[in-house]
N, C-alpha and C. Protein backbone atom coordinates (compact mmCIF):
# COMPACT_ATOMS: atom_id res chain seq x y z
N UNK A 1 26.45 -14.31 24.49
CA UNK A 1 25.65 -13.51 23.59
C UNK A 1 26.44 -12.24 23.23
N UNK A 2 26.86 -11.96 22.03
CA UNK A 2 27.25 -10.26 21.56
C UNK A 2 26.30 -9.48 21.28
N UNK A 3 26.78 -8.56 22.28
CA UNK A 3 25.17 -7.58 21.95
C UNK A 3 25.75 -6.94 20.79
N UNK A 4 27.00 -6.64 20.63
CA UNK A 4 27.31 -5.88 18.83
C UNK A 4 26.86 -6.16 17.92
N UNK A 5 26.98 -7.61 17.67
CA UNK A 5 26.20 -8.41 16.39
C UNK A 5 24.87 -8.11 16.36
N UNK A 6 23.92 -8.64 17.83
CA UNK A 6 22.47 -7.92 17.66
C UNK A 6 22.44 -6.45 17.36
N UNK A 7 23.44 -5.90 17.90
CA UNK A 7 23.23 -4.27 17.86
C UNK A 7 23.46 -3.86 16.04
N UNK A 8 24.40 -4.38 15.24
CA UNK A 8 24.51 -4.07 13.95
C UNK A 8 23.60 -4.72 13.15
N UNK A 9 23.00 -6.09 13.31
CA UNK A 9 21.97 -6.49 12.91
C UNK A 9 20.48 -4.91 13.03
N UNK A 10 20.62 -4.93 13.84
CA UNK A 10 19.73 -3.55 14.80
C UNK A 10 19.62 -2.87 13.53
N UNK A 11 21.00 -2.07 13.16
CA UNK A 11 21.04 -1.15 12.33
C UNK A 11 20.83 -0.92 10.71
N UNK A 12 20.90 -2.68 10.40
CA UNK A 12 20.97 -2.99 8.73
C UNK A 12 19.22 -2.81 8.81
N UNK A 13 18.76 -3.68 9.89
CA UNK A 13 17.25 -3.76 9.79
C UNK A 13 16.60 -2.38 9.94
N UNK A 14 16.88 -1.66 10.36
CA UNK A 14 16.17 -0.22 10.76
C UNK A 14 16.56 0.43 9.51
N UNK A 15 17.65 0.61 8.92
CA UNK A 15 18.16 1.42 7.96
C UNK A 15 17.28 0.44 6.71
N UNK A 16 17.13 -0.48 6.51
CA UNK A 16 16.51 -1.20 5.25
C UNK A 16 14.92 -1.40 5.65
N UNK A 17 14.12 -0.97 6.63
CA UNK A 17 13.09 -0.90 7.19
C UNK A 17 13.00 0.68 6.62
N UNK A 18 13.69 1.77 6.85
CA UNK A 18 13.30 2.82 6.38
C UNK A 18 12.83 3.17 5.11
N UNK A 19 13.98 2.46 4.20
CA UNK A 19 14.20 2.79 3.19
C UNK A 19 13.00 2.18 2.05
N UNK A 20 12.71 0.95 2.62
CA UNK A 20 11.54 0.14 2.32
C UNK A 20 10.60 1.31 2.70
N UNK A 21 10.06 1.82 3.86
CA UNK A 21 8.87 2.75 4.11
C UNK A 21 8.99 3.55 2.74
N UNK A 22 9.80 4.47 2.66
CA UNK A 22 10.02 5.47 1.66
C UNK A 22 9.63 5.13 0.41
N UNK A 23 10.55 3.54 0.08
CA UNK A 23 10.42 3.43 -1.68
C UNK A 23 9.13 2.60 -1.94
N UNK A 24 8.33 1.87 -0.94
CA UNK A 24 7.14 1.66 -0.85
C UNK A 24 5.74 1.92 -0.65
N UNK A 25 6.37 3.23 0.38
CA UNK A 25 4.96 3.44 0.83
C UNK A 25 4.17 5.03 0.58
N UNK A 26 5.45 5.87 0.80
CA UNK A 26 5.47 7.57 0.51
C UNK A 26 5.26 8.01 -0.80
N UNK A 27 5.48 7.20 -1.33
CA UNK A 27 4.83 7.74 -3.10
C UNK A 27 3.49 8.16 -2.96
N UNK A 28 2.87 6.90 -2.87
CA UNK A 28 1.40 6.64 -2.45
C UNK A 28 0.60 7.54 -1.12
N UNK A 29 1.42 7.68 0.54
CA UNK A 29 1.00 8.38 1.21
C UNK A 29 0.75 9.88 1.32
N UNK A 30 2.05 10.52 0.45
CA UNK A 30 2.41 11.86 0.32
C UNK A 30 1.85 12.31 -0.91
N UNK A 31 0.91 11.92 -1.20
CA UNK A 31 0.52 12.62 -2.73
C UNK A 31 -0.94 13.33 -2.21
N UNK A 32 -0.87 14.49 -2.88
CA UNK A 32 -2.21 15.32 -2.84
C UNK A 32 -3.14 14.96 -3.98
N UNK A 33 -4.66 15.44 -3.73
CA UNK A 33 -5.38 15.55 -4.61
C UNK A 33 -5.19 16.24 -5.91
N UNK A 34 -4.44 17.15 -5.27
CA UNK A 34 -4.01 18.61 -6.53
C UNK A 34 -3.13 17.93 -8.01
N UNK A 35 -2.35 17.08 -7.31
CA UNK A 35 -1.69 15.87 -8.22
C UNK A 35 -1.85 15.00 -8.65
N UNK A 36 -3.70 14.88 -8.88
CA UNK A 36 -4.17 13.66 -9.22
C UNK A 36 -5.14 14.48 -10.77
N UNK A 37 -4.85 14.03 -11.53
CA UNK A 37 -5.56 13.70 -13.01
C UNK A 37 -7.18 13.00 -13.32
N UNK A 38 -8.03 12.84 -13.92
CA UNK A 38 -9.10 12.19 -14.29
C UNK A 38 -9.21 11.80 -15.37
N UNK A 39 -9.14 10.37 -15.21
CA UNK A 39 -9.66 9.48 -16.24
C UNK A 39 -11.03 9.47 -16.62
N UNK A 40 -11.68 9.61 -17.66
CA UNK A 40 -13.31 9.54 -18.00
C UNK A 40 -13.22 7.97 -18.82
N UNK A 41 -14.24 7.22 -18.64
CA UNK A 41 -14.66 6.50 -19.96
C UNK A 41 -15.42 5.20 -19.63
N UNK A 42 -16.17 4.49 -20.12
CA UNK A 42 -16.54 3.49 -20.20
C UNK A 42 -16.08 2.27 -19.46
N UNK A 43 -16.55 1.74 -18.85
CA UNK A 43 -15.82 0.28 -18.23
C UNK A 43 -15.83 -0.85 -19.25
N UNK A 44 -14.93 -1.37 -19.04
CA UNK A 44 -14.76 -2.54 -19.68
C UNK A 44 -13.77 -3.54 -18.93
N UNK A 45 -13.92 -5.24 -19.30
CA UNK A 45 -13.07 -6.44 -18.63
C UNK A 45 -13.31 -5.86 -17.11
N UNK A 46 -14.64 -5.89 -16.29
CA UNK A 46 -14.50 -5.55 -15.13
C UNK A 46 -14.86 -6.74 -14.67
N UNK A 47 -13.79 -7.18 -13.38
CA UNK A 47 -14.45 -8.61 -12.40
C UNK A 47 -13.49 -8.70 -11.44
N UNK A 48 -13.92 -9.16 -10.32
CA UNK A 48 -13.02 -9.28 -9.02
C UNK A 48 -12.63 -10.77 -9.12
N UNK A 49 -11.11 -10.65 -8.59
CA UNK A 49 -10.05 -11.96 -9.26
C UNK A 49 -10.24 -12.14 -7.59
N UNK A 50 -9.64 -13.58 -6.80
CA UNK A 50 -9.51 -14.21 -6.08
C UNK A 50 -8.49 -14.86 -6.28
N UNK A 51 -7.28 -14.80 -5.24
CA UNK A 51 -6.09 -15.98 -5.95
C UNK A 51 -5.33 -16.21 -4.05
N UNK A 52 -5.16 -17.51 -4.43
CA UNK A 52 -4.79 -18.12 -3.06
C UNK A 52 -2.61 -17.28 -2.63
N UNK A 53 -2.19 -16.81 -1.92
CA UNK A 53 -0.79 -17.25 -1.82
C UNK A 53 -0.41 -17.53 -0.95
N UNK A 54 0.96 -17.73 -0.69
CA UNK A 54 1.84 -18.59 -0.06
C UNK A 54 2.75 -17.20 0.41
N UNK A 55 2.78 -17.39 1.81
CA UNK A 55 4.42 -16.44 1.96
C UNK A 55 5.53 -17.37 1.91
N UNK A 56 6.72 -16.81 2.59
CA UNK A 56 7.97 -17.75 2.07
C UNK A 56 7.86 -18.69 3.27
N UNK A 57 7.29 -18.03 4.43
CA UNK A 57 7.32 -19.11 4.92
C UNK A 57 6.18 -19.98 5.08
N UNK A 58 5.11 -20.18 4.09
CA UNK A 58 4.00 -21.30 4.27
C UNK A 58 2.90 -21.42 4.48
N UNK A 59 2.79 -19.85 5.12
CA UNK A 59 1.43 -19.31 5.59
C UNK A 59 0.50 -18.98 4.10
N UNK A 60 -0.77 -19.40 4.22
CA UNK A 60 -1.33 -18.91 3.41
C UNK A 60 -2.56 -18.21 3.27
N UNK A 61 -2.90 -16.90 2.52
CA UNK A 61 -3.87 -16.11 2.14
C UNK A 61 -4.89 -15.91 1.25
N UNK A 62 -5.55 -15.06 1.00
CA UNK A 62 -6.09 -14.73 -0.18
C UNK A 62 -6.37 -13.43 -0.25
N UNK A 63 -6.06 -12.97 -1.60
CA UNK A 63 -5.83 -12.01 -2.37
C UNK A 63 -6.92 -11.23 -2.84
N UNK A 64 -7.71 -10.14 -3.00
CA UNK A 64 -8.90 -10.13 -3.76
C UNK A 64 -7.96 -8.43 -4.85
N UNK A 65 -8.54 -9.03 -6.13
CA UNK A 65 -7.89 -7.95 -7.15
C UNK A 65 -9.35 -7.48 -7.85
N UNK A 66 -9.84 -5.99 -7.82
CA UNK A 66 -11.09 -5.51 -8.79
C UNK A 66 -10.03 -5.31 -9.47
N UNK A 67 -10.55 -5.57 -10.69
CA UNK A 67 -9.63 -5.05 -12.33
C UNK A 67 -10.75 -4.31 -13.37
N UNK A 68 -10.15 -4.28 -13.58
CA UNK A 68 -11.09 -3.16 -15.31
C UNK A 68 -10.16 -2.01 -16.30
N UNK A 69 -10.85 -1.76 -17.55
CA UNK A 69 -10.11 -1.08 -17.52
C UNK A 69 -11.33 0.33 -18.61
N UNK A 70 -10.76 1.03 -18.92
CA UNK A 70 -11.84 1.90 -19.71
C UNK A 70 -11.31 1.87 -20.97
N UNK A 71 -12.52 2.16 -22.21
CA UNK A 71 -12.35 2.53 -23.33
C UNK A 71 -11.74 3.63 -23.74
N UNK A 72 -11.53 3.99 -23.20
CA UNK A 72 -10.27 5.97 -23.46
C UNK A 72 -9.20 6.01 -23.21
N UNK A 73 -8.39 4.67 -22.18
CA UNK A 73 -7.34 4.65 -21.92
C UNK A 73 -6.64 3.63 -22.18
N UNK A 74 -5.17 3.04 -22.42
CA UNK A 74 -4.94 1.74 -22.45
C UNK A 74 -4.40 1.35 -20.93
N UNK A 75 -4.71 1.83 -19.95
CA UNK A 75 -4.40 1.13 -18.82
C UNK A 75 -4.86 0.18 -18.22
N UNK A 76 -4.56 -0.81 -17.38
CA UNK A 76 -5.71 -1.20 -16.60
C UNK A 76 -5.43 -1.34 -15.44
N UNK A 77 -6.25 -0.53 -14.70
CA UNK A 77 -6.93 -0.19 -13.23
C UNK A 77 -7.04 -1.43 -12.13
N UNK A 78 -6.06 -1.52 -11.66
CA UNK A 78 -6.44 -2.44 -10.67
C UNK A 78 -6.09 -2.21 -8.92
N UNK A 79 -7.30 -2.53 -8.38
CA UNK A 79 -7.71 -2.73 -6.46
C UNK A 79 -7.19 -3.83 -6.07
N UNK A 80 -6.50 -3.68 -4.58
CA UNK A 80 -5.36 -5.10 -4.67
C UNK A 80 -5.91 -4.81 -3.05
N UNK A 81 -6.34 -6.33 -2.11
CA UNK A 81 -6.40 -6.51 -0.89
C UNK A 81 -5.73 -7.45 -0.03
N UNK A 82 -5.56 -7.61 0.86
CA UNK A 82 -4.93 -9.14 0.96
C UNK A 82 -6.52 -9.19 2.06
N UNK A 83 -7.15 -10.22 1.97
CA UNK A 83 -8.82 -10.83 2.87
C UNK A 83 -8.30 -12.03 3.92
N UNK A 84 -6.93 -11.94 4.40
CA UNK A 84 -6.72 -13.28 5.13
C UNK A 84 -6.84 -14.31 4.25
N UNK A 85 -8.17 -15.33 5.77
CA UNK A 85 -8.53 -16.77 4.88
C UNK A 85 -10.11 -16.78 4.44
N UNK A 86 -10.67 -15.34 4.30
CA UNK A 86 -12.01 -15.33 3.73
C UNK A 86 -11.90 -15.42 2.01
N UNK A 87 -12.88 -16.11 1.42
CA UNK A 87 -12.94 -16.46 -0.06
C UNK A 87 -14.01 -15.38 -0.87
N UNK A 88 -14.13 -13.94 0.13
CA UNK A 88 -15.14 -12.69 -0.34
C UNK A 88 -14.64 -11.69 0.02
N UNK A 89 -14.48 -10.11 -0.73
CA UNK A 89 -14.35 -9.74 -0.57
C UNK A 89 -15.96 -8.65 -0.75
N UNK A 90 -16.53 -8.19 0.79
CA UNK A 90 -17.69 -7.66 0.48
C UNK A 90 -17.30 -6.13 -0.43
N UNK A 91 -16.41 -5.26 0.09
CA UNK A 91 -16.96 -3.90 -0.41
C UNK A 91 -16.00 -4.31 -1.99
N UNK A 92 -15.18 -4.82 -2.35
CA UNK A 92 -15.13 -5.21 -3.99
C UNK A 92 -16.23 -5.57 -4.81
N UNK A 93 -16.83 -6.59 -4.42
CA UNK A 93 -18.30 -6.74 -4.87
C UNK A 93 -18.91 -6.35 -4.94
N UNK A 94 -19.16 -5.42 -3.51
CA UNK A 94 -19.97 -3.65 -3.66
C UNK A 94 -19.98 -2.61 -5.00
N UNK A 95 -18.41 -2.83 -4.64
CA UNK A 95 -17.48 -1.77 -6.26
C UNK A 95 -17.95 -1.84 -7.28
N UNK A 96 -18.03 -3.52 -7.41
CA UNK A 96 -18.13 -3.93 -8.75
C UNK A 96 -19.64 -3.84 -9.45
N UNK A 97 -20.43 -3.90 -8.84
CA UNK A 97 -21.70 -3.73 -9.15
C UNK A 97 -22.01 -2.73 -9.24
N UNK A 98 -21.53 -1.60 -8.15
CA UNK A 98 -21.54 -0.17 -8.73
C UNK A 98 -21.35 0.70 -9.83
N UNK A 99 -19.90 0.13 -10.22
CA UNK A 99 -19.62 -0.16 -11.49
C UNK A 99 -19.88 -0.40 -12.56
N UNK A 100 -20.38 -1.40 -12.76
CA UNK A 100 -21.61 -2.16 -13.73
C UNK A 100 -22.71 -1.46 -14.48
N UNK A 101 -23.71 -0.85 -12.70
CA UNK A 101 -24.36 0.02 -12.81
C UNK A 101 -23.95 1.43 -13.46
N UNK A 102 -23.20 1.50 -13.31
CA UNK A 102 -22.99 3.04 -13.78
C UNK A 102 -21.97 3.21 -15.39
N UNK A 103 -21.43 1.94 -15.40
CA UNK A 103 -20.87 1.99 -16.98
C UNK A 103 -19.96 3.10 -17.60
N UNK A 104 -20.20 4.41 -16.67
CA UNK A 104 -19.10 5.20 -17.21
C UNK A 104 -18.96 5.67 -16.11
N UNK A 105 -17.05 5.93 -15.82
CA UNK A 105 -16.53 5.97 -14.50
C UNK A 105 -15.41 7.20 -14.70
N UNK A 106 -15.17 7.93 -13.62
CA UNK A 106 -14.19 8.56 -13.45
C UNK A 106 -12.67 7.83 -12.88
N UNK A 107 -11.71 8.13 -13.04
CA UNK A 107 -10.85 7.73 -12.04
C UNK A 107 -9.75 8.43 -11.66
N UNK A 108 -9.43 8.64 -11.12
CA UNK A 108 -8.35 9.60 -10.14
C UNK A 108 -6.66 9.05 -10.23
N UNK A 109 -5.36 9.17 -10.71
CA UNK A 109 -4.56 9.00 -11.22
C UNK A 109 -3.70 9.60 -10.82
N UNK A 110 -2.25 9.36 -10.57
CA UNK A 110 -1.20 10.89 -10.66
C UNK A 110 -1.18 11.19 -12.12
N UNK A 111 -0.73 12.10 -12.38
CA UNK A 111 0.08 12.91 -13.35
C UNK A 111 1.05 11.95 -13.93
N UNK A 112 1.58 11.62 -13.38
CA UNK A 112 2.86 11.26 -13.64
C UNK A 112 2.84 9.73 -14.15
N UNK A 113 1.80 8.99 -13.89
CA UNK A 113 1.25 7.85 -14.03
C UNK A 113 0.48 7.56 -15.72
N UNK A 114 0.26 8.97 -15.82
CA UNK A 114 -0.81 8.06 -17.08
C UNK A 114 -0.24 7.48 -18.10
N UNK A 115 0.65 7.23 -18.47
CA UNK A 115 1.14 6.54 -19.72
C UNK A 115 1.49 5.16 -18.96
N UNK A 116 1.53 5.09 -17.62
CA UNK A 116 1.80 3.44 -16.99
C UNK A 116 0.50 2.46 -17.53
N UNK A 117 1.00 1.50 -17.75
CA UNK A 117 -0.04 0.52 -17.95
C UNK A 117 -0.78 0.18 -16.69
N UNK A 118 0.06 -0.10 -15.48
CA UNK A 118 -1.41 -0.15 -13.97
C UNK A 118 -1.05 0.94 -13.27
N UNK A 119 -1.84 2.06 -13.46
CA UNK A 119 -1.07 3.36 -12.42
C UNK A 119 -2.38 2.82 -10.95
N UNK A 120 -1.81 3.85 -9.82
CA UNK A 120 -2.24 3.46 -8.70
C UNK A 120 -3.40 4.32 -8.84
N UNK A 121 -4.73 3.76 -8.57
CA UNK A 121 -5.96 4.27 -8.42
C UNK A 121 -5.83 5.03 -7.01
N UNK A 122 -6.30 6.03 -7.04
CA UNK A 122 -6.44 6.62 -6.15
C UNK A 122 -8.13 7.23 -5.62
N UNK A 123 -9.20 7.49 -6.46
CA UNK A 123 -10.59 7.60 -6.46
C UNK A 123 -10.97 7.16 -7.61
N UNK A 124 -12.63 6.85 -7.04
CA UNK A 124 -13.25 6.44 -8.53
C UNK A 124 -14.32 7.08 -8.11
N UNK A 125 -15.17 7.31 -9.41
CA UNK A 125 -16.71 7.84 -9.32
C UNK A 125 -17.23 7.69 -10.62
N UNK A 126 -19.09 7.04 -10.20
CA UNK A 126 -19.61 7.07 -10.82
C UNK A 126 -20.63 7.92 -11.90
N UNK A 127 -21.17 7.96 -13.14
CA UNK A 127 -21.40 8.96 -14.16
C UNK A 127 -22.14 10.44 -13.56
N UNK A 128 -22.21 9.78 -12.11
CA UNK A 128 -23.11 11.15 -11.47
C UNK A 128 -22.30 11.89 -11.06
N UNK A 129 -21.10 11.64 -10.74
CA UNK A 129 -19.97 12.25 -10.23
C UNK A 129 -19.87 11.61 -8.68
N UNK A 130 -20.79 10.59 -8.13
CA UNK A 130 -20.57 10.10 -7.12
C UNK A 130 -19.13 8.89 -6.27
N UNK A 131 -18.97 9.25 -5.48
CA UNK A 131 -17.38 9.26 -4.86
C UNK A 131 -17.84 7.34 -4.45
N UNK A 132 -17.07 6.79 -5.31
CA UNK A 132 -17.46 4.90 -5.45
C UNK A 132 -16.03 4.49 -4.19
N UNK A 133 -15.14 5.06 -4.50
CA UNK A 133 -14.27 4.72 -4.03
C UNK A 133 -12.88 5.59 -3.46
N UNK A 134 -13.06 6.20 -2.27
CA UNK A 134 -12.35 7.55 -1.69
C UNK A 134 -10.92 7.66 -1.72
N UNK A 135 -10.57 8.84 -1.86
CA UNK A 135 -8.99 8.99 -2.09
C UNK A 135 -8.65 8.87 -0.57
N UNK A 136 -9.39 8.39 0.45
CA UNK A 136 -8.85 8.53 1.74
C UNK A 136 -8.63 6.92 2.01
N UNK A 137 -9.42 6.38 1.25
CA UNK A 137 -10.09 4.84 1.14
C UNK A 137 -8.76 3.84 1.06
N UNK A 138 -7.76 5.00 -0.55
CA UNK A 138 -6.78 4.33 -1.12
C UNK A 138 -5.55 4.66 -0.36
N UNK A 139 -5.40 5.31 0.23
CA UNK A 139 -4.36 6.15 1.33
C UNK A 139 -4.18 4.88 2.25
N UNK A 140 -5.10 4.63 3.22
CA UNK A 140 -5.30 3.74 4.59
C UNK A 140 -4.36 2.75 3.97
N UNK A 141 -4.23 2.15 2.85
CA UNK A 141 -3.10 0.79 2.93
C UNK A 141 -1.59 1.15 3.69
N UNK A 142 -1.24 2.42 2.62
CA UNK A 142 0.06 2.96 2.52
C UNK A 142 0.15 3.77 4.03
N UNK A 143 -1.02 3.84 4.82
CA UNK A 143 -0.44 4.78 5.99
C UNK A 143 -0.11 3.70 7.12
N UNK A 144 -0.49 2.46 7.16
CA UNK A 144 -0.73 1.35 7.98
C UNK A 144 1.11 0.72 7.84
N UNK A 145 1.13 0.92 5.89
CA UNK A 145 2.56 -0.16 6.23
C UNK A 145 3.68 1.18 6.20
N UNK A 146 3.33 2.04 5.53
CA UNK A 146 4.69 3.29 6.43
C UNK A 146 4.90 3.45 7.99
N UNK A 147 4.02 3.53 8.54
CA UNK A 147 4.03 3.74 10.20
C UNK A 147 4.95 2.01 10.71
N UNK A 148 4.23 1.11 9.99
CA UNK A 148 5.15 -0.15 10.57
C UNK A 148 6.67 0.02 10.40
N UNK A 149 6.66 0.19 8.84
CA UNK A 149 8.01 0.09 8.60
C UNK A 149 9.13 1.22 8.90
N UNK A 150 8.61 2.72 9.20
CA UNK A 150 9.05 3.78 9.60
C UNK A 150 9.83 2.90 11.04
N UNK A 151 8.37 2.65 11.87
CA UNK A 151 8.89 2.37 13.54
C UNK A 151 9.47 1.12 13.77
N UNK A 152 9.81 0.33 12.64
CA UNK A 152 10.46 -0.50 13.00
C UNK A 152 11.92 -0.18 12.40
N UNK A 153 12.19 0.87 11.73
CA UNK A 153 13.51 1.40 11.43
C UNK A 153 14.02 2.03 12.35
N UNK A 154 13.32 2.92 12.94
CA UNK A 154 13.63 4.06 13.94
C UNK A 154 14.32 2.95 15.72
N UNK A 155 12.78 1.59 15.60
CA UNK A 155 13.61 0.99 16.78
C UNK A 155 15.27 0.01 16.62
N UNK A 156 15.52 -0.43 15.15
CA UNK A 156 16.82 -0.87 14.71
C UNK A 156 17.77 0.23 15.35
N UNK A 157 17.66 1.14 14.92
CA UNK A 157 18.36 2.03 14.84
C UNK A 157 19.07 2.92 16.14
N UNK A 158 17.60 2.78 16.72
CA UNK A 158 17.48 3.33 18.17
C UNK A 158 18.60 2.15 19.02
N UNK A 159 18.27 1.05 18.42
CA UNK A 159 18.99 -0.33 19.38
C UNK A 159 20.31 -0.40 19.30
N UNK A 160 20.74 0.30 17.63
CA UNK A 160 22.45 0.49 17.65
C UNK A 160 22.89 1.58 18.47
N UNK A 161 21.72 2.52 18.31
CA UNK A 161 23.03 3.51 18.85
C UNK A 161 22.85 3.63 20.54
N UNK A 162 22.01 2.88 20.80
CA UNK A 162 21.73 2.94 22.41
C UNK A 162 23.06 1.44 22.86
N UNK A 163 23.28 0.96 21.72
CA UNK A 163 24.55 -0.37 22.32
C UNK A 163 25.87 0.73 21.94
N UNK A 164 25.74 1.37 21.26
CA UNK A 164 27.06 2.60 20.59
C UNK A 164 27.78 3.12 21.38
N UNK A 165 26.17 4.30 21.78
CA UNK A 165 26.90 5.07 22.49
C UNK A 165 26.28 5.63 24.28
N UNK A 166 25.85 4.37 24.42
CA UNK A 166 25.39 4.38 25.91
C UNK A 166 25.82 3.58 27.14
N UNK A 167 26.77 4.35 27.89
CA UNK A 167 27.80 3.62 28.55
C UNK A 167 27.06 3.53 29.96
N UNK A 168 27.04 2.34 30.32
CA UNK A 168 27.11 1.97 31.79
C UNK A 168 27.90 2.67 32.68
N UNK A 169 26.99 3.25 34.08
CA UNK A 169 27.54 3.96 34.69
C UNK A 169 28.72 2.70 35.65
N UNK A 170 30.05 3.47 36.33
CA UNK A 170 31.18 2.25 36.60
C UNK A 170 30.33 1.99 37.84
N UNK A 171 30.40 0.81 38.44
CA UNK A 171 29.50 1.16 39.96
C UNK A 171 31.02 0.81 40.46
N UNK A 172 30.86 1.09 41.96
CA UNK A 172 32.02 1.47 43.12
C UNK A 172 32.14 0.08 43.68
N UNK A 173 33.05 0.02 43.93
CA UNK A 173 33.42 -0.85 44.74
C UNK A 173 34.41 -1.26 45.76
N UNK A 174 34.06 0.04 46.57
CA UNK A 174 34.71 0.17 47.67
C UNK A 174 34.49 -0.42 48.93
């Protein structure tokens, strides 16, 4: 067995584990309220999608997507879950009827987003100004897969340089 090979393996994975956290997940985790915009307007094309997938290796899931989009903007707004192997997603359905009910919605946006055609929802609320869907709500994805992918960089990494530069003490043998 070479522990070098595992050990540089160690290091591509931790260093491309980081970098993944960052360009995946910190956009989304590190953003304040202060940097979020409001969308006003009407709902429209609102319905929760269901779609089966496949990972690469075979396993399979399901997906639940709320979509919609409003009359004031040309974007469209979409909630993305992965539900395992359940064929419901309860609090989407919740959403969506909320939704329905209330017909004119706020939504919460970066700045920097609004001319994107799907910017990342970050809150929604209904015509009362009531909080449908929390900016803490939309956070929890991005804090779950940064912490994975952070600590699984940090242990790559940790594994090269502990094969690097951590020498066995000589034992005696006298």
């Amino acid at each position: 067995m070479d522990k070098t090979y595992y050990a540089e393996k160690g290091l591509f994975v931790g260093i491309t584990s980081i970098i993944c956290a960052f360009y995946f997940f910190a956009s989304t985790l590190f953003t304040f309220k202060s940097s979020l915009i409001e969308q006003n307007g009407k709902i429209e094309n609102l319905n929760t999608h269901y779609t089966e997938v496949e990972s690469s290796r075979g396993s399979k899931s399901v997906k639940s997507e709320l979509k919609f989009t409003l009359n004031s903007t040309h974007s469209f707004y979409v909630l993305m879950k992965n539900i395992g192997y359940s064929r419901y997603n309860e609090r989407f359905e919740k959403l969506e009827n909320q939704l329905k009910k209330s017909e004119i919605v706020t939504v919460w946006i970066k700045e920097s987003e609004k001319e994107e055609y799907k910017p990342t929802v970050f809150q929604i609320a209904d015509k009362n100004g009531n909080i449908l869907y929390d900016f803490n709500e939309s956070k929890s994805h991005s804090r779950f897969g940064f912490l994975i992918s952070f600590a699984l960089g940090i242990f790559g990494i940790g594994l090269y340089l502990r094969h690097k530069y951590w020498k066995k003490p000589a034992h005696n043998t006298v």
